[in-house]
Protein backbone atom coordinates (compact mmCIF):
# COMPACT_ATOMS: atom_id res chain seq x y z
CA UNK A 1 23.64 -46.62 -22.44
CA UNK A 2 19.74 -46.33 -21.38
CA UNK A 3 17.30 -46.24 -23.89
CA UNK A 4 14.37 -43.11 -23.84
CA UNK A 5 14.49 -41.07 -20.91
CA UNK A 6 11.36 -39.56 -18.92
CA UNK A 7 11.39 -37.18 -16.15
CA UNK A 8 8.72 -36.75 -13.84
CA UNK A 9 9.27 -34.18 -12.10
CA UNK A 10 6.84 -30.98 -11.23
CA UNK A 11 7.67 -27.43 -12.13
CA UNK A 12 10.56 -26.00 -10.16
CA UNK A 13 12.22 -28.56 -9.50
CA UNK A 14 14.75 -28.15 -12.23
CA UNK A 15 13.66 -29.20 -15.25
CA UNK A 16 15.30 -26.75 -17.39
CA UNK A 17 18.40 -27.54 -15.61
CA UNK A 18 17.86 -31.64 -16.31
CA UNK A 19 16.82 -29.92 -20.03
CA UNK A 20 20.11 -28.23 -20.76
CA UNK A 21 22.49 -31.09 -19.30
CA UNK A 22 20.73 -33.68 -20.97
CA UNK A 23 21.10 -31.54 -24.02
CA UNK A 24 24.40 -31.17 -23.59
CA UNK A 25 25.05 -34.73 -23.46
CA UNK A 26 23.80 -35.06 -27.05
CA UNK A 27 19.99 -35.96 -25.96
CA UNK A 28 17.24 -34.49 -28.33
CA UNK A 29 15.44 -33.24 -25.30
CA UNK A 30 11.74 -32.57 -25.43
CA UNK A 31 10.50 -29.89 -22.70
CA UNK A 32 7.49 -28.62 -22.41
CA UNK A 33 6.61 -27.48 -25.63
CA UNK A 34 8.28 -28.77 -28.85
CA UNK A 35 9.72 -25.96 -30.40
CA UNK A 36 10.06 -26.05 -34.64
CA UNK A 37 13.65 -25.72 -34.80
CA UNK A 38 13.84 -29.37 -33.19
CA UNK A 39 11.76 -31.20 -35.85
CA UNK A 40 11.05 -31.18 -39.33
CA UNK A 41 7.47 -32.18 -38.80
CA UNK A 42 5.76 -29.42 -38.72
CA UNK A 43 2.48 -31.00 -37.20
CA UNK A 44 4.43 -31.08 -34.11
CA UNK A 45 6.14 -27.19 -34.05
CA UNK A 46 4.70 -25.97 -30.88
CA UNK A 47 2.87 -28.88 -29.85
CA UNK A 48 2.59 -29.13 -26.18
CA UNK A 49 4.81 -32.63 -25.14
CA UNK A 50 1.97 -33.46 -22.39
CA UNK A 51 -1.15 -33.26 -25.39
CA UNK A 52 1.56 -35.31 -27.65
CA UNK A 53 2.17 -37.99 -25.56
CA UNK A 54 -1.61 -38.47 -24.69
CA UNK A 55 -2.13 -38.33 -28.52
CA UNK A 56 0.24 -41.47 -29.11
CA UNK A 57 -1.65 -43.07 -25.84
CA UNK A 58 -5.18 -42.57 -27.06
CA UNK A 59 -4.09 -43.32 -30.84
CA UNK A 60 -1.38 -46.28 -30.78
CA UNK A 61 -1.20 -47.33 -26.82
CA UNK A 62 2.20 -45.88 -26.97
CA UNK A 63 2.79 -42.96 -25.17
CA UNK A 64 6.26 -42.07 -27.07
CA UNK A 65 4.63 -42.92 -30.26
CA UNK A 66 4.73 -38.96 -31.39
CA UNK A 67 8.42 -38.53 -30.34
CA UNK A 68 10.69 -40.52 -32.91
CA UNK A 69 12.56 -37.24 -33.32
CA UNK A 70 13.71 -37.39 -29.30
CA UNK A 71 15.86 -38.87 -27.28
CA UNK A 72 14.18 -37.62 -23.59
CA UNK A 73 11.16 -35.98 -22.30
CA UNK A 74 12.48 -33.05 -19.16
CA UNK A 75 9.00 -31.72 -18.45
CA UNK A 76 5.85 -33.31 -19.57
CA UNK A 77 3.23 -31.13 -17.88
CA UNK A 78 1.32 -28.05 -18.73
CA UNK A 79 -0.98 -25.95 -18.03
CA UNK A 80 -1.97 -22.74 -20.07
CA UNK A 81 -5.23 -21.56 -20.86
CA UNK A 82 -7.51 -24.43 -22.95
CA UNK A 83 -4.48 -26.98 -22.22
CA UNK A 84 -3.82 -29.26 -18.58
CA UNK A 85 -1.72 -32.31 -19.09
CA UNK A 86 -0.29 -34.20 -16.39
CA UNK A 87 0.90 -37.17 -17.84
CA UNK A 88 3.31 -37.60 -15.01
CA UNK A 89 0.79 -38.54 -12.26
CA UNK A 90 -0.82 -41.10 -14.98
CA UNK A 91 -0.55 -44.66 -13.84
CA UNK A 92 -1.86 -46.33 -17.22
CA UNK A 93 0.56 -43.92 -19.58
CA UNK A 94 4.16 -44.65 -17.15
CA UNK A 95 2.43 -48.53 -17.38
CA UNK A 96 2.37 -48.41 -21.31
CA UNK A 97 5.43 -46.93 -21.23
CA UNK A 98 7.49 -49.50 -19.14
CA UNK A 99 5.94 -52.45 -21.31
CA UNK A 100 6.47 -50.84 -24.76
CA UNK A 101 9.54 -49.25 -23.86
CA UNK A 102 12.17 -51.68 -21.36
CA UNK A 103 15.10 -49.64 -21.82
CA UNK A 104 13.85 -46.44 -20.74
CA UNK A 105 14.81 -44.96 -17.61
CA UNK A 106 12.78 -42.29 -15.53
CA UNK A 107 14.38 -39.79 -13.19
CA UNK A 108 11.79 -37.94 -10.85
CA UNK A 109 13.70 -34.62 -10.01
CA UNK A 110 12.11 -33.83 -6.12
CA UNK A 111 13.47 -30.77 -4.33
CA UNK A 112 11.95 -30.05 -0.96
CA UNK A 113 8.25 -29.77 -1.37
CA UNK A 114 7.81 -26.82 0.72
CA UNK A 115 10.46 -24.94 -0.67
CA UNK A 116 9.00 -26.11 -4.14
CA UNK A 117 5.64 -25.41 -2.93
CA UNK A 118 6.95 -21.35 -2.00
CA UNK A 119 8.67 -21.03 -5.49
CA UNK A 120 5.29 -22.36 -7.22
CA UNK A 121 3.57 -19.75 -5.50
CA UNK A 122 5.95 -17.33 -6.20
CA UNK A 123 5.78 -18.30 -10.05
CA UNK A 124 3.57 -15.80 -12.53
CA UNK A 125 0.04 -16.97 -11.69
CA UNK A 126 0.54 -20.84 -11.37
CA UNK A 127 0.00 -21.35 -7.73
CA UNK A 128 -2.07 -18.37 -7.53
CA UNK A 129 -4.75 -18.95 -10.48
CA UNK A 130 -3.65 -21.97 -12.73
CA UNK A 131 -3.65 -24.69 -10.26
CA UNK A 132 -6.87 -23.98 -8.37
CA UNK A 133 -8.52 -23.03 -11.35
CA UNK A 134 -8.33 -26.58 -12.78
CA UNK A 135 -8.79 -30.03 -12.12
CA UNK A 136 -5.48 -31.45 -11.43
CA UNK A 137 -4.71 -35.17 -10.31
CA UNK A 138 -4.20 -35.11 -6.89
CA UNK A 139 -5.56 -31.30 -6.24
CA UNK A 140 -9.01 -31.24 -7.14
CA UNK A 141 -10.99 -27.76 -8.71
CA UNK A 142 -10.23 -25.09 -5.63
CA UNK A 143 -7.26 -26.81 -4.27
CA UNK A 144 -4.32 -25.61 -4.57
CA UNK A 145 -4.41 -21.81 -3.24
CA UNK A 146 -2.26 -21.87 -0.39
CA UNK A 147 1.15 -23.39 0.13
CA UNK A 148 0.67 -26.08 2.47
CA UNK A 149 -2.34 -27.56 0.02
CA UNK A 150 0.54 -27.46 -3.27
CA UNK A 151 3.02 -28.90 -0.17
CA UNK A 152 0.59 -31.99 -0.02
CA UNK A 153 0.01 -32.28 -3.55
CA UNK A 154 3.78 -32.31 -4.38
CA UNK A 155 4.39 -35.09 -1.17
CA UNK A 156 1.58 -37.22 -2.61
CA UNK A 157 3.04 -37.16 -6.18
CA UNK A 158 6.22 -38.16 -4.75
CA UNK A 159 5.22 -41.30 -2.69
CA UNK A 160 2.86 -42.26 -6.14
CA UNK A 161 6.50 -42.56 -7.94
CA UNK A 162 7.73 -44.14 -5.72
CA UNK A 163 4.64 -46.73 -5.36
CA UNK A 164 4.98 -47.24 -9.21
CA UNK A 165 9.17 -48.09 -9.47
CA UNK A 166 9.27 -49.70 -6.41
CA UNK A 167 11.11 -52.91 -6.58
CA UNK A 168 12.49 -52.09 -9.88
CA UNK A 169 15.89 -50.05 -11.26
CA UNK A 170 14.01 -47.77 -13.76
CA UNK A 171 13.51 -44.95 -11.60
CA UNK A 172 16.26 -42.45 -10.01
CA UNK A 173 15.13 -39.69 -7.57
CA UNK A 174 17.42 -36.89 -7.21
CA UNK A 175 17.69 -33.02 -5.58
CA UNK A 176 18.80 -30.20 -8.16
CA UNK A 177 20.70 -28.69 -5.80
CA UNK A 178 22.27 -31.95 -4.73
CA UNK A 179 26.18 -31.53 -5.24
CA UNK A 180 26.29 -34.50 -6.49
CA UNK A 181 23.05 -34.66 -8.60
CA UNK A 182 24.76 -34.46 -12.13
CA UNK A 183 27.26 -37.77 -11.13
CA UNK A 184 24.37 -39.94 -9.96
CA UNK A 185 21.86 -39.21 -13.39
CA UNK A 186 25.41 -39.33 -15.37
CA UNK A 187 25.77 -42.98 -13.74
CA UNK A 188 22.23 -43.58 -13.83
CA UNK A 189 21.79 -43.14 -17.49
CA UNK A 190 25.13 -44.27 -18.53
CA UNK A 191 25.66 -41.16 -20.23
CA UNK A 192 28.78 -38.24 -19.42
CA UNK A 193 26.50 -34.93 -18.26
CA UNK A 194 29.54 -32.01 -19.59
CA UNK A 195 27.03 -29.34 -17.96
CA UNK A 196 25.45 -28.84 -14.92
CA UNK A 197 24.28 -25.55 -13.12
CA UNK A 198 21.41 -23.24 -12.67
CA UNK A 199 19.21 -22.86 -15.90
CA UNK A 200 15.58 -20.21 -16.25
CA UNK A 201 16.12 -19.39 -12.12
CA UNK A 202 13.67 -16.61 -10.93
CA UNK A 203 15.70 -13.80 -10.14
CA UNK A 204 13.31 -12.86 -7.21
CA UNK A 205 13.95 -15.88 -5.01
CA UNK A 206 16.95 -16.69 -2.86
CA UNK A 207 16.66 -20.65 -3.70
CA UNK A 208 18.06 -22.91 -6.17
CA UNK A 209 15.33 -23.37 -8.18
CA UNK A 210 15.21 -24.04 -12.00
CA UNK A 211 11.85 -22.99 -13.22
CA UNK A 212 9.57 -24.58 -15.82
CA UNK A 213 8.65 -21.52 -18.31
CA UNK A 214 4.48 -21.22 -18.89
CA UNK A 215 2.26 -19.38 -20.39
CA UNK A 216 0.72 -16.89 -18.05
């Protein structure tokens, strides 16, 4: 069995799906937000999982250094008013995690990027305001409004994943709405997935989507 596990995947692409089945499986799953009920340390209740693993970068080199309580990591961006983490796209945090951590395994969950693009536009006010309102790696202040620009933004994270596992067996790219998604991160991970389905969908869109849950 795999040691810590790291997706890094963009909202809607299932990460409350990956959340629940690797919950499930008996993973402590940190997603998005740590919520107090999962921890007794109560510096952490609410903490957002992007500003804690930049806290264990910044303070110790290690970016898992804050998450002794967890087993996995399902979504490790956000971005909510005073708060934009992207520790995803970060080349020196997935670095300092490979050397510090050799048994951890990443999954990079990658539906379609225009049909992701649609549902982030489609999503409360993150494709519409959040986005272009901030400086995000790889979609600059102003970028960000339309959904060929997110389109571009989601390809180029993509291919930078790629760049960064390339040669090696840490990294497993898979399609939510693959039919055989929850067999290849079971085998992947060496760990039986009892669940797998649609988790936090928007009701308003005809896809497959799972949807990462933000503060408007």
């Amino acid at each position: 069995m795999t040691g810590f596990v790291i997706n890094l995947g963009l909202p809607k692409t299932g990460t409350t799906t990956l959340s629940r089945a690797l919950r499930r499986s008996g993973l402590k799953v940190a997603d998005w937000r740590v919520r107090p009920a999962q921890t007794d340390n109560a510096a952490h209740h609410s903490q957002l999982v992007g500003e804690l693993v930049y806290k264990g970068y910044f303070e110790t080199g290690d970016p898992l250094a804050e998450f002794t309580d967890f087993g996995a990591i399902t979504e490790m961006s956000a971005i909510v008013p005073g708060h934009n983490f992207w520790p995803q796209t970060d080349w020196g945090v997935l670095r300092a995690i490979m050397d510090i951590h050799p048994d951890a395994r990443f999954l990079l969950s990658a539906r379609d990027p225009a049909r992701t693009a649609a549902s982030i536009m489609r999503w409360i006010t993150l494709g519409k305001r959040r986005l272009p309102r901030q400086y995000v790696p790889g979609l600059p202040f102003g970028y960000g409004k339309t959904a060929p620009e997110i389109q571009r933004w989601i390809e180029g994270h993509y291919a930078f994943c790629r760049h960064v596992f390339a040669g090696t067996d840490k990294l497993l790219e898979f399609d939510v709405s693959d039919a055989d998604a929850a067999g290849k991160i079971s085998a992947f991970l060496g760990r039986d997935l009892p669940w797998w389905g649609r988790a936090n969908s928007n009701a308003a869109e005809d896809d497959a989507a799972d949807s990462l849950t933000q503060e408007a």
